[in-house]
Protein backbone atom coordinates (compact mmCIF):
# COMPACT_ATOMS: atom_id res chain seq x y z
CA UNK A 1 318.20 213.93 102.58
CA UNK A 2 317.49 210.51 101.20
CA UNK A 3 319.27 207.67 101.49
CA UNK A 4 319.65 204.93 99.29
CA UNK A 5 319.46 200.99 100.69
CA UNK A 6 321.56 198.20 99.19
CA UNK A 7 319.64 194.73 99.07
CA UNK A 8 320.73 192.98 102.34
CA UNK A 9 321.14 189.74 100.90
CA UNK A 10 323.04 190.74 98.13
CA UNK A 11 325.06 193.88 97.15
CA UNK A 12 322.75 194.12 93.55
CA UNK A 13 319.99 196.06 93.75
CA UNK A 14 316.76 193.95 93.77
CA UNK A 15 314.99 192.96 90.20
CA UNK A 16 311.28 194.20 89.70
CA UNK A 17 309.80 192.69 86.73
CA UNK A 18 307.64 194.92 84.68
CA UNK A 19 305.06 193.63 81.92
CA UNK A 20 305.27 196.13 79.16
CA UNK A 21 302.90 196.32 75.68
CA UNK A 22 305.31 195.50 72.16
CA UNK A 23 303.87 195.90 68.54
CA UNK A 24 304.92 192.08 67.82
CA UNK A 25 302.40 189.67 68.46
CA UNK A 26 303.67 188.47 72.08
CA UNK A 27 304.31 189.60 75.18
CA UNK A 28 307.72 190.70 76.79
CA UNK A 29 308.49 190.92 80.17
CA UNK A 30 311.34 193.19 81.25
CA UNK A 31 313.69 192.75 84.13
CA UNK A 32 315.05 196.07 85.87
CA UNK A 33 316.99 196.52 88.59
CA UNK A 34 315.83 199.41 90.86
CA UNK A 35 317.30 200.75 94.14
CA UNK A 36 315.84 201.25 97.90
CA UNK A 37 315.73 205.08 98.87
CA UNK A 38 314.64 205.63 102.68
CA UNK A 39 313.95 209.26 103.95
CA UNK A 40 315.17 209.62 107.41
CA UNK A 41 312.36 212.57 108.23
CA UNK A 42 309.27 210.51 107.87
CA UNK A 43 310.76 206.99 107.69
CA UNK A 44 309.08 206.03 104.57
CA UNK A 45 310.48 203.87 102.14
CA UNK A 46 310.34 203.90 98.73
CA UNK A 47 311.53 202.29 95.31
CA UNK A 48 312.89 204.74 92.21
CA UNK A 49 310.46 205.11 89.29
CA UNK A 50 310.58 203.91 85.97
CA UNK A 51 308.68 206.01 83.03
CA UNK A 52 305.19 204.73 82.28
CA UNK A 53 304.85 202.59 85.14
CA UNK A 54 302.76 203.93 87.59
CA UNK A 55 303.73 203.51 91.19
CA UNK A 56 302.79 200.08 92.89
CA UNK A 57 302.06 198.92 89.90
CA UNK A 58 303.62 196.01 88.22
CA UNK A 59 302.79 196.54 84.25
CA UNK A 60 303.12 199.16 82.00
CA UNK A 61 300.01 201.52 81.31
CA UNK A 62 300.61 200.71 77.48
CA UNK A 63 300.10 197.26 78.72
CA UNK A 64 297.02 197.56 80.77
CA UNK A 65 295.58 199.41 78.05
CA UNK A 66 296.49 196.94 75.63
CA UNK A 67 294.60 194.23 77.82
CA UNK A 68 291.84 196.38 78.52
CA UNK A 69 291.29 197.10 74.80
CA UNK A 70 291.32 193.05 73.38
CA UNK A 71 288.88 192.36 76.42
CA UNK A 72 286.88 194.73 75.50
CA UNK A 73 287.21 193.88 71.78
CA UNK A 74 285.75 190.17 72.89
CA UNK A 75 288.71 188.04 73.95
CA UNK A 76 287.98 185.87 76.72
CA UNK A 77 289.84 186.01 80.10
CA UNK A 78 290.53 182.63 79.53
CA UNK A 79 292.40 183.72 76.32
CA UNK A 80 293.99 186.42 77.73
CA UNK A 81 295.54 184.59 80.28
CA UNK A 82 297.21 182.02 78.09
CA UNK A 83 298.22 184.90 75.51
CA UNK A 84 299.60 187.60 78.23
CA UNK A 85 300.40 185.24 80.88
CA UNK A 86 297.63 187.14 83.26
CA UNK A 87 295.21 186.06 85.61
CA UNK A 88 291.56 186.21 85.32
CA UNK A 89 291.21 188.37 88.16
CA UNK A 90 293.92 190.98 86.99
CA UNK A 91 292.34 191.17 83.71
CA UNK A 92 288.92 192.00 85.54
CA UNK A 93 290.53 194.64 87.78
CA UNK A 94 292.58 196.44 85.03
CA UNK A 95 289.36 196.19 82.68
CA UNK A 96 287.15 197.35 85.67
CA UNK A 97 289.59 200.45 86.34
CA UNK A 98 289.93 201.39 83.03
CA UNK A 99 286.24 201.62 82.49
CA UNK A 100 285.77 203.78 85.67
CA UNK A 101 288.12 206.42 84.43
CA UNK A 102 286.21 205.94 81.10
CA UNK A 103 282.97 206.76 82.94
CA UNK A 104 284.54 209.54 84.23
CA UNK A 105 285.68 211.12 81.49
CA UNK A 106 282.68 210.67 79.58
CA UNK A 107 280.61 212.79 82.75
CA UNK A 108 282.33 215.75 82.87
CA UNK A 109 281.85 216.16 78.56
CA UNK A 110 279.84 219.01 77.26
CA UNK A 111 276.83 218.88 75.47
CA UNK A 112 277.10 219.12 71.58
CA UNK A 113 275.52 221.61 69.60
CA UNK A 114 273.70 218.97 68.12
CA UNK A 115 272.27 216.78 69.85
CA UNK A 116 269.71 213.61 68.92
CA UNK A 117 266.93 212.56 71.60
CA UNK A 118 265.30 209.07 71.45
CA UNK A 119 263.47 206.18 73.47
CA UNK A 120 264.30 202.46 72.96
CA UNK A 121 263.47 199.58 75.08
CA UNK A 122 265.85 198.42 77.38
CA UNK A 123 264.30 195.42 79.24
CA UNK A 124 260.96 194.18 80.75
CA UNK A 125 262.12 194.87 84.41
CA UNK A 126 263.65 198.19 83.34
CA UNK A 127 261.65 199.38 80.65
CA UNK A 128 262.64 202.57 78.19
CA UNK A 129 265.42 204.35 77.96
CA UNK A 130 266.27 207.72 76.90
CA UNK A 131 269.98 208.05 74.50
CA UNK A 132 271.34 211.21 73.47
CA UNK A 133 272.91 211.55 70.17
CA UNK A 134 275.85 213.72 69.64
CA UNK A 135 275.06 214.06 65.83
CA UNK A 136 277.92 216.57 65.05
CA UNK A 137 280.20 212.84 65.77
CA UNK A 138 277.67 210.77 64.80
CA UNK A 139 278.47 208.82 68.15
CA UNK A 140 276.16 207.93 71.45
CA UNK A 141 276.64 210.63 73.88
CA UNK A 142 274.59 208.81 76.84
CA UNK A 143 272.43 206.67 77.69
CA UNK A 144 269.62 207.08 80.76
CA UNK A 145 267.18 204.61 82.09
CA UNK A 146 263.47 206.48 82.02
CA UNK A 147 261.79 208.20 79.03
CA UNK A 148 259.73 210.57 81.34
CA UNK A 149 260.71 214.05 82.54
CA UNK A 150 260.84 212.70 86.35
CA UNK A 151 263.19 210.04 85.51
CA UNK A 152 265.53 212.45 83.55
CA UNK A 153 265.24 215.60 85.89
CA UNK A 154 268.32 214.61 87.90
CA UNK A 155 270.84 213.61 85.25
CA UNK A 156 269.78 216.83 82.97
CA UNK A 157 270.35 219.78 85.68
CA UNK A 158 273.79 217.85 86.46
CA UNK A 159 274.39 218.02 82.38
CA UNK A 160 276.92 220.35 81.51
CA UNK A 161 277.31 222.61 78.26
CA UNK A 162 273.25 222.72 78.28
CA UNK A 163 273.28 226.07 76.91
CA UNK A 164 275.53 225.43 74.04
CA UNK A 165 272.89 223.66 72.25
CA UNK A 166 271.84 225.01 69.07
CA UNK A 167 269.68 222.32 67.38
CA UNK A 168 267.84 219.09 68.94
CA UNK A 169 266.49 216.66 66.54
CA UNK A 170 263.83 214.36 68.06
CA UNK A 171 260.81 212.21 67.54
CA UNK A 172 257.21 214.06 67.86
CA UNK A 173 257.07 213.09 71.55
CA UNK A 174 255.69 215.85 73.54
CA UNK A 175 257.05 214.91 76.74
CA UNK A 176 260.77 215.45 75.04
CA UNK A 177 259.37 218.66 73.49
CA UNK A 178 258.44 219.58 77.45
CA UNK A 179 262.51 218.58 78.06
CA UNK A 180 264.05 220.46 75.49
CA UNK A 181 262.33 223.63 76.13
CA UNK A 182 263.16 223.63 79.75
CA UNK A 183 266.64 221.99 79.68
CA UNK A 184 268.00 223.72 76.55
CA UNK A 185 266.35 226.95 76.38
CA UNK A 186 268.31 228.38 73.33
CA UNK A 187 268.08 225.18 70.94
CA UNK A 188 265.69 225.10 68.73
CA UNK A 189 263.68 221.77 68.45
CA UNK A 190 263.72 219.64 64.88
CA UNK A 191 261.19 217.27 64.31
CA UNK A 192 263.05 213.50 62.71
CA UNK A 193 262.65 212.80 59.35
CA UNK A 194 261.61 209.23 59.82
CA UNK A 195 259.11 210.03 62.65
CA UNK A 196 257.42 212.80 59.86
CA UNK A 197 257.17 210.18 57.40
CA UNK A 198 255.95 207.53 59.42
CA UNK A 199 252.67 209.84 60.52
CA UNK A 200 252.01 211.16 57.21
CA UNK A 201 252.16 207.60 55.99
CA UNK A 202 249.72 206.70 59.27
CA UNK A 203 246.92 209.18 58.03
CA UNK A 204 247.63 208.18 54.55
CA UNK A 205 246.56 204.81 55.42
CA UNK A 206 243.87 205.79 57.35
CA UNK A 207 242.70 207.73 54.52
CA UNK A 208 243.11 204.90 52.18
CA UNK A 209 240.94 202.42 54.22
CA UNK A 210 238.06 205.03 54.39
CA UNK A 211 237.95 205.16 50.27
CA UNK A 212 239.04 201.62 49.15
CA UNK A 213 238.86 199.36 52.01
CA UNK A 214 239.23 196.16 50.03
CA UNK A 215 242.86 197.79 48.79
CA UNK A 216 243.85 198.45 52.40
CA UNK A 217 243.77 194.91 52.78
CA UNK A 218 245.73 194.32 49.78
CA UNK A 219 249.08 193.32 51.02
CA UNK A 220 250.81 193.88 47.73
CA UNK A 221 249.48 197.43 46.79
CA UNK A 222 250.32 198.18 50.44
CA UNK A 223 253.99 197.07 49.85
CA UNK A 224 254.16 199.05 46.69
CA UNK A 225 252.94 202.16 48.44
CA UNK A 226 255.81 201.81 51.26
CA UNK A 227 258.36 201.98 48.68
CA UNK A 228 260.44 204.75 47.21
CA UNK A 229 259.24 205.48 43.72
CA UNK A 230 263.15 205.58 42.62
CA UNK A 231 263.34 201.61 43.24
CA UNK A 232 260.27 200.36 42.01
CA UNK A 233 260.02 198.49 38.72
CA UNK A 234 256.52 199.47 36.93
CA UNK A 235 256.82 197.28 34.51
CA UNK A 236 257.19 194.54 36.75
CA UNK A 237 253.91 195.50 38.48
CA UNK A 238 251.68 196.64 35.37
């Protein structure tokens, strides 16, 4: 049986204010009036529920999200705080919480069937980093600090969905050749178009400065012959 408390100083029941999202362009605050219960078996007490607010919490989730989203969008905290009427420091713990579930979410995801694999530089005291590519989206799946197969070992046996795989496209980089055939033993391994190009254009040059080395040097001919033959004028050049 629970029982349900009247305010002591007053017979109303007390007001909870509760921030909640709107589609205009300010905020609005609502004022509800929620009662007391008590249960007499453990003593606990407790205030009734309102739809969309989560409990001990004093905003909306639409809310939250909504502050969590312009943060993230670039609006300043200082901003924020005149616009919403929001603290700094709440705006830093809902945008903190929000991108912890985020991070959650995006761990437990399956692989795609196709996935990308490349290397960028991340910074001097870091170095490389690998990113996966879910190219069926067109959209980052992850990115991991490390290009070499020690680095990665951990995060790929925890990857999930590794066997749904069908097609990894990649650079010509044997050590992600070495990866792919281990990790995602029934995909079959694509070499990138640009990486293709980019060698047969490296031994094309080489080639070139072993005939005509006084060409090679040429920086004009050696613009012309990075070019697509669909956007060059000849008669510009003849």
């Amino acid at each position: 049986m629970i029982q349900m408390l009247n305010n002591h100083l007053t017979d109303r029941f007390p007001e909870v204010n509760q921030k909640a999202a709107c589609s205009i362009d300010f905020q609005r605050t609502l004022h509800l009036r929620a009662p007391k219960y008590h249960c007499p078996r453990c003593g606990r007490y407790f205030r009734h529920r309102f739809k969309g607010v989560r409990p001990r919490f004093r905003a909306s989730e639409a809310f939250r999200l909504e502050v969590f989203e312009t943060h993230d969008g670039g609006v300043t905290q200082a901003k924020l705080e005149r616009t919403h009427r929001i603290s700094a420091a709440t705006t830093e713990r809902w945008y903190q919480s929000y991108c912890r579930q985020r991070l959650s979410e995006m761990s437990n995801r399956p692989c795609s069937k196709v996935l990308g694999i490349d290397e960028h530089f991340f910074t001097r005291k870091r170095g490389f980093a690998t990113t996966l590519v879910d190219l069926q989206r067109n959209k980052v799946f992850d990115v991991r600090l490390g290009r070499s197969e020690a680095s990665l070992e951990g995060y790929l046996r925890r990857l999930r969905g590794k066997d749904n795989v069908r097609l990894i496209v990649m650079d010509l980089s044997e050590t992600y050749r070495n990866i792919a055939r281990q990790y995602f033993p029934r995909a079959r391994i694509v070499a990138d178009r640009f990486h293709v190009i980019r060698l047969v254009n490296q031994h094309f040059l080489k080639a070139w400065q072993d005939v005509h080395p006084e060409g090679r040097k040429n920086r004009g001919l050696l613009s012309l012959m990075r070019r697509s033959a669909g956007i060059i004028r000849w008669e510009k050049h003849r």
